[in-house]
C-alpha atoms as a PDB file:
ATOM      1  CA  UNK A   1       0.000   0.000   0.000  1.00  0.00           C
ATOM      2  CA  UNK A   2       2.570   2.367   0.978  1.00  0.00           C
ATOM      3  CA  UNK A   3       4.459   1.870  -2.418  1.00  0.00           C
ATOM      4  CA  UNK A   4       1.463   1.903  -4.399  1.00  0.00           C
ATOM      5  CA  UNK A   5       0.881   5.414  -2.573  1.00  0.00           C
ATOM      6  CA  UNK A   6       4.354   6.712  -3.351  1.00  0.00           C
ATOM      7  CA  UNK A   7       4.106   6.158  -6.704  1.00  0.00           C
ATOM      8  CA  UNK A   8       1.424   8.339  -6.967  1.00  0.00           C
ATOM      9  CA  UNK A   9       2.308  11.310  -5.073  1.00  0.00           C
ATOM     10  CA  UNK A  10       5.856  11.722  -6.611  1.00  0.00           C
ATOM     11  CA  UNK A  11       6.762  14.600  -8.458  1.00  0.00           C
ATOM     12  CA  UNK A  12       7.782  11.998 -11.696  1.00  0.00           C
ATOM     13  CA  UNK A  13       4.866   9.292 -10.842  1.00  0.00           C
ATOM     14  CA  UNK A  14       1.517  11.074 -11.738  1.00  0.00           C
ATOM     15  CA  UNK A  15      -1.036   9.489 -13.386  1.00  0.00           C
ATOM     16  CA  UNK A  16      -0.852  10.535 -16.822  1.00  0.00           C
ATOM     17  CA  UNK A  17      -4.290  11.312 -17.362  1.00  0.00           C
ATOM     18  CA  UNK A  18      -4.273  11.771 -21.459  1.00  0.00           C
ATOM     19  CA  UNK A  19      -3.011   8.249 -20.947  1.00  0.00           C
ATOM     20  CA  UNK A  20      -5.580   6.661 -18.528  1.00  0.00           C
ATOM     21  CA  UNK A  21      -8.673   7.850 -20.471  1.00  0.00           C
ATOM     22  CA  UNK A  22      -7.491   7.600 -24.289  1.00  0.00           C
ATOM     23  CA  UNK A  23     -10.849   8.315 -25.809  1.00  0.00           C
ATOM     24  CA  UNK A  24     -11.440  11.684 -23.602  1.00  0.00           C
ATOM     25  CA  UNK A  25      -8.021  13.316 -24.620  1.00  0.00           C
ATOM     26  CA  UNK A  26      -8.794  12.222 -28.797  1.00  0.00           C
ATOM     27  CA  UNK A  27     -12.143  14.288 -27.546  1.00  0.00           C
ATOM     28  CA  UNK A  28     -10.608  17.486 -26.408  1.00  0.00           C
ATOM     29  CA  UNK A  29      -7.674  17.196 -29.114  1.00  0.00           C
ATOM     30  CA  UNK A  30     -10.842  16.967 -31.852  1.00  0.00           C
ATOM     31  CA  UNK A  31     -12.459  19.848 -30.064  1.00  0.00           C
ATOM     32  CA  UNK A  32      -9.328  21.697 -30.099  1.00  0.00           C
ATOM     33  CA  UNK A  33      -9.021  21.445 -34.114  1.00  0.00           C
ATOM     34  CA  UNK A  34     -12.823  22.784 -34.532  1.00  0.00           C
ATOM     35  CA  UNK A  35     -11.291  25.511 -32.593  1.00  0.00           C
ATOM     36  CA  UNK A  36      -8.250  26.125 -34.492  1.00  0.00           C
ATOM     37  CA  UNK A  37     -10.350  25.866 -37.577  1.00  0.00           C
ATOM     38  CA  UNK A  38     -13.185  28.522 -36.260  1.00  0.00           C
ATOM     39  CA  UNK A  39     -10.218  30.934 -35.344  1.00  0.00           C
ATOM     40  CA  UNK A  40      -8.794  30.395 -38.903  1.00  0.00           C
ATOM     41  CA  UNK A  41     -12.179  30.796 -40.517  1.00  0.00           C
ATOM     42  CA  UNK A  42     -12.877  33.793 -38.640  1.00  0.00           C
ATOM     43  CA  UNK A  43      -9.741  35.593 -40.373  1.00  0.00           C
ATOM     44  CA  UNK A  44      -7.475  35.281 -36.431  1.00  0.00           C
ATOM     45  CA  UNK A  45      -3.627  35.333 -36.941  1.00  0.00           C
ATOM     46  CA  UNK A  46      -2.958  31.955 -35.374  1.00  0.00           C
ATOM     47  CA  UNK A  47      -0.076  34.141 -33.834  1.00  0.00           C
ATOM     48  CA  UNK A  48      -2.410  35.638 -31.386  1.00  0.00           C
ATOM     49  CA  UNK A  49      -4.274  32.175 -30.533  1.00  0.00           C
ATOM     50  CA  UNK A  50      -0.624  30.925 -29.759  1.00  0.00           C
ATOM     51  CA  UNK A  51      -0.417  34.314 -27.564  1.00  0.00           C
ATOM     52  CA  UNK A  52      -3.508  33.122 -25.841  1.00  0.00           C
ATOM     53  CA  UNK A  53      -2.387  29.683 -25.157  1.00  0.00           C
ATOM     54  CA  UNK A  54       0.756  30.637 -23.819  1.00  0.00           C
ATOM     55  CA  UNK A  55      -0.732  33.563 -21.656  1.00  0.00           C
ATOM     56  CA  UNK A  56      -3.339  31.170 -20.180  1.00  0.00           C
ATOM     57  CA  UNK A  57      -0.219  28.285 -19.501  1.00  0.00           C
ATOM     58  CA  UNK A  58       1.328  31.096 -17.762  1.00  0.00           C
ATOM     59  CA  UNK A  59      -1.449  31.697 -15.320  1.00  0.00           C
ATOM     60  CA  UNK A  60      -2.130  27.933 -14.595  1.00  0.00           C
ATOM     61  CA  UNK A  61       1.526  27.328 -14.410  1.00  0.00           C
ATOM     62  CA  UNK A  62       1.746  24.109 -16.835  1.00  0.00           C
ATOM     63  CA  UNK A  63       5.015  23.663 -18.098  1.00  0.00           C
ATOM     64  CA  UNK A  64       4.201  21.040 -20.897  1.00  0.00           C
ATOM     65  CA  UNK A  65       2.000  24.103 -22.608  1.00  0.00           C
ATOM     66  CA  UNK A  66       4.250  26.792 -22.329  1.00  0.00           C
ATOM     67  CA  UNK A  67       6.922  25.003 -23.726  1.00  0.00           C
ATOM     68  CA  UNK A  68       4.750  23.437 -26.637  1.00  0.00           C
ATOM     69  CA  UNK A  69       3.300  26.949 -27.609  1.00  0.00           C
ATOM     70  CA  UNK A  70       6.351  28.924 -27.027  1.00  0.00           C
ATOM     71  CA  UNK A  71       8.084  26.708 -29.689  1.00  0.00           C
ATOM     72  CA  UNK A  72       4.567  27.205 -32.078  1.00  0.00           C
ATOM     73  CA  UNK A  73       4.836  30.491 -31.828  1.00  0.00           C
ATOM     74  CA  UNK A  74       8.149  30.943 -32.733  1.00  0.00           C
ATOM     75  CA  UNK A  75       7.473  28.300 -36.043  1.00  0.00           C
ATOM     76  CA  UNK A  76       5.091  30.826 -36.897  1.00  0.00           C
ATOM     77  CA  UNK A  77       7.167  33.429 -36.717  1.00  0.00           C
ATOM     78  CA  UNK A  78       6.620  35.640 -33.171  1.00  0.00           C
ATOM     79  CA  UNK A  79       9.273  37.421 -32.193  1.00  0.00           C
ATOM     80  CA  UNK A  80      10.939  36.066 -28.940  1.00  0.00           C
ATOM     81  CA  UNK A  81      10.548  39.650 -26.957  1.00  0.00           C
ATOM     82  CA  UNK A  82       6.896  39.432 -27.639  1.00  0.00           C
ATOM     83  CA  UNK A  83       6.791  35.739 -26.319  1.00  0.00           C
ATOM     84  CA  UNK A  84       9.219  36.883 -23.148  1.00  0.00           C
ATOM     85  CA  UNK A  85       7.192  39.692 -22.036  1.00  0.00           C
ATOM     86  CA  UNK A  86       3.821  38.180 -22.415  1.00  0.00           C
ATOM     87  CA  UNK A  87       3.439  38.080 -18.771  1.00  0.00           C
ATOM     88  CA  UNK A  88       3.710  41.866 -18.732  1.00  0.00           C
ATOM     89  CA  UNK A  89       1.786  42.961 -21.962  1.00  0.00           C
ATOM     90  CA  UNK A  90      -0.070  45.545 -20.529  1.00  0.00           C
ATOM     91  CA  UNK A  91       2.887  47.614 -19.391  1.00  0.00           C
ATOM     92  CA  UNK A  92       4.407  47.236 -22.980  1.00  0.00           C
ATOM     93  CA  UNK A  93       3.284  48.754 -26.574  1.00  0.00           C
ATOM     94  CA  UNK A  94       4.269  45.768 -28.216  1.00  0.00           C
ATOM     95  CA  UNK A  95       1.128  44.081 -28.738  1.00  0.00           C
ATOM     96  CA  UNK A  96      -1.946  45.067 -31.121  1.00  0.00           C
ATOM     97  CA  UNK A  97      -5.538  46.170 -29.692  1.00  0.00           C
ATOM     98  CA  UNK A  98      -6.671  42.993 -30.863  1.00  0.00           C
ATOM     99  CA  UNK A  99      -3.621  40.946 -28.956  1.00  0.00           C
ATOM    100  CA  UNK A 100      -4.781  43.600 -25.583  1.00  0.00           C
ATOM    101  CA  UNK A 101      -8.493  42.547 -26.057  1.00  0.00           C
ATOM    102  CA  UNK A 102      -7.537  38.545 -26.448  1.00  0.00           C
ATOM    103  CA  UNK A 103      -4.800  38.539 -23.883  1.00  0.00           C
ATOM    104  CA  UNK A 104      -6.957  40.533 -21.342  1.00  0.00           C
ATOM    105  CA  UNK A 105     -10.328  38.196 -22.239  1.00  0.00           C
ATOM    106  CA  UNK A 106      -7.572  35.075 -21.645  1.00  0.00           C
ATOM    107  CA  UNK A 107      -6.979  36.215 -18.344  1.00  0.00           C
ATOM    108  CA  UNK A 108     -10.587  36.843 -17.383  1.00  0.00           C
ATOM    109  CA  UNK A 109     -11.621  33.535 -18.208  1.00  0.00           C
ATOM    110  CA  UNK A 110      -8.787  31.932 -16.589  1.00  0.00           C
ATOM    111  CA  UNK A 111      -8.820  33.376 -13.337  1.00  0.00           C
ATOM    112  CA  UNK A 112     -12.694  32.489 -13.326  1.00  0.00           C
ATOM    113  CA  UNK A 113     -12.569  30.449 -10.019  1.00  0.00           C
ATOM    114  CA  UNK A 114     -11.043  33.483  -8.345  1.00  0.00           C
ATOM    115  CA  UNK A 115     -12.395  36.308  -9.555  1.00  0.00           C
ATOM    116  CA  UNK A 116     -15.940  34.656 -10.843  1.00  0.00           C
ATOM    117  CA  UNK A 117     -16.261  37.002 -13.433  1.00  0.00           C
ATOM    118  CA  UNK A 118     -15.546  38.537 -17.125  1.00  0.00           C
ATOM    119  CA  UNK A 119     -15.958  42.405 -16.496  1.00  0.00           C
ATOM    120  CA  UNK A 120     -17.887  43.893 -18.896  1.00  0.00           C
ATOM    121  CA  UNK A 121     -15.401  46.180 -19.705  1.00  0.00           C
ATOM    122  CA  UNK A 122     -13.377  43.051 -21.061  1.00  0.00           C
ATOM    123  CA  UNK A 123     -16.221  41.965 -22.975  1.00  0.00           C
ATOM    124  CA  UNK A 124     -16.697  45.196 -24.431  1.00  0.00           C
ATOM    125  CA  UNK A 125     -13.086  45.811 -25.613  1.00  0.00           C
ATOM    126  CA  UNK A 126     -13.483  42.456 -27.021  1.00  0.00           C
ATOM    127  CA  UNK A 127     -16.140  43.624 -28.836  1.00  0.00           C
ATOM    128  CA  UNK A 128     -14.818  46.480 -30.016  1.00  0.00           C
ATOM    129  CA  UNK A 129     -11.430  44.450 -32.004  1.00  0.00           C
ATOM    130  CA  UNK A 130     -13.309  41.263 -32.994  1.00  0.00           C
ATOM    131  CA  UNK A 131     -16.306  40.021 -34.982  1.00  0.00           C
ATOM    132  CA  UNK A 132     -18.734  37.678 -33.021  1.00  0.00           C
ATOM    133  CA  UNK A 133     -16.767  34.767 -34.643  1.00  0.00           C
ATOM    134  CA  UNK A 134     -13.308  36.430 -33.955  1.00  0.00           C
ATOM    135  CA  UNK A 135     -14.517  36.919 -30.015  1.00  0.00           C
ATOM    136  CA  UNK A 136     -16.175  33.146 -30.408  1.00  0.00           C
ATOM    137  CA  UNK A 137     -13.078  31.217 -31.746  1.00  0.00           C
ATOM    138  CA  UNK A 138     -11.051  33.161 -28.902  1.00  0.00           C
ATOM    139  CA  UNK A 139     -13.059  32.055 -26.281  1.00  0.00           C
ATOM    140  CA  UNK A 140     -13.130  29.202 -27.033  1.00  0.00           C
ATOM    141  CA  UNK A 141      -9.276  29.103 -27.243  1.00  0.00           C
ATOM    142  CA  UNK A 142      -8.909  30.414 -24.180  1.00  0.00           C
ATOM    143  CA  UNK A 143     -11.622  27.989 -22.583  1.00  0.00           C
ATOM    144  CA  UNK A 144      -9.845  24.657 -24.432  1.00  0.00           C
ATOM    145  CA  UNK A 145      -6.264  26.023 -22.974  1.00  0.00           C
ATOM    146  CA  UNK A 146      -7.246  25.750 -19.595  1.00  0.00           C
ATOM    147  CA  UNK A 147      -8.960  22.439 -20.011  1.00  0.00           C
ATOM    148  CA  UNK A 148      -5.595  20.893 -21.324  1.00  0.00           C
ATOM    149  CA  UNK A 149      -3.203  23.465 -18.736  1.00  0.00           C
ATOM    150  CA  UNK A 150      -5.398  21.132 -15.751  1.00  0.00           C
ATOM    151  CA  UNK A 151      -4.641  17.956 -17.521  1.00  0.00           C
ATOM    152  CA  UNK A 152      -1.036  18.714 -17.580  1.00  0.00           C
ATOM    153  CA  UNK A 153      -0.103  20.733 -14.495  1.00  0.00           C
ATOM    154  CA  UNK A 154      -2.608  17.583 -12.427  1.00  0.00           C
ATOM    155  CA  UNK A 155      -0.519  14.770 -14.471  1.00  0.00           C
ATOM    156  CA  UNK A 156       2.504  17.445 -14.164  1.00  0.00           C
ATOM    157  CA  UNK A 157       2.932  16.438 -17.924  1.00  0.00           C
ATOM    158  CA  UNK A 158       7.377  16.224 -18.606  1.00  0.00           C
ATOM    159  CA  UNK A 159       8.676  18.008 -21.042  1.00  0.00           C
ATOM    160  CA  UNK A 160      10.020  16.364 -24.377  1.00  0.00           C
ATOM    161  CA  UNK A 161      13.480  16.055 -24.381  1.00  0.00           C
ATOM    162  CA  UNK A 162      14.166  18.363 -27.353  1.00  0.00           C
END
């Protein structure tokens, strides 16, 4: 018993939970393409979804995602200072009114079970940079993120080796 405990609560013996329930993770990874194909439809730099990934993996602290999108963004071209100080965007001018409005509805959403709230003013600023299916495929960006950051930071997910 006490080994069979130990292996669970060690830092490098998780439960990999993509693992354990196959047919759940091919779920979220299909929903996650229907979302990277609504944010593509909708005319969204997939830049700025890889902004919003790696802004929410900052939040939630999942290691697995931030590397992963760090290294997408970067394929796709974002510049490394942008990617660096994405943690302090607001106090920066490098980042568009559309990246301000995404990053800023990112961090509403994800800080949901503290704050319990999107502010209206978030909503609205949304609003004001994106269509309904721009504001639509972010959300749901933002709302997929965090439903893979838990996975990972609850399995704490390693990092490849490369």
């Amino acid at each position: 018993m006490v080994r069979l405990l130990a292996r669970f609560v060690g830092v490098s013996q998780r439960i990999q939970l993509a693992n354990a329930l196959p047919q759940a993770y091919r779920d979220i990874l299909a929903l996650h393409t229907t979302v990277e194909k609504a944010a593509a439809d909708a005319g969204l730099d997939p830049r700025l979804i890889e902004l919003v990934k790696i802004r929410a993996s900052q939040l939630n602290g999942c290691a697995f995602c931030l590397d992963m999108h760090a290294r997408e963004a970067r394929k796709l071209g974002e510049d490394e200072r942008r990617i660096y100080l994405l943690d302090a965007w607001r106090e920066t001018d490098l980042y568009t009114d559309a990246e301000r409005a995404a990053l800023a509805l990112t961090e509403a959403m994800t800080t949901l079970p503290s704050t319990r709230d999107v502010p209206d003013d978030v909503y609205r600023q949304a609003l004001e940079v994106f269509t309904e299916e721009q504001y639509t495929a972010v959300a749901w960006a933002a709302a997929v993120i965090n439903a893979f950051n838990r996975l990972g930071v609850t399995s704490r997910k390693p990092l490849p080796r490369t």
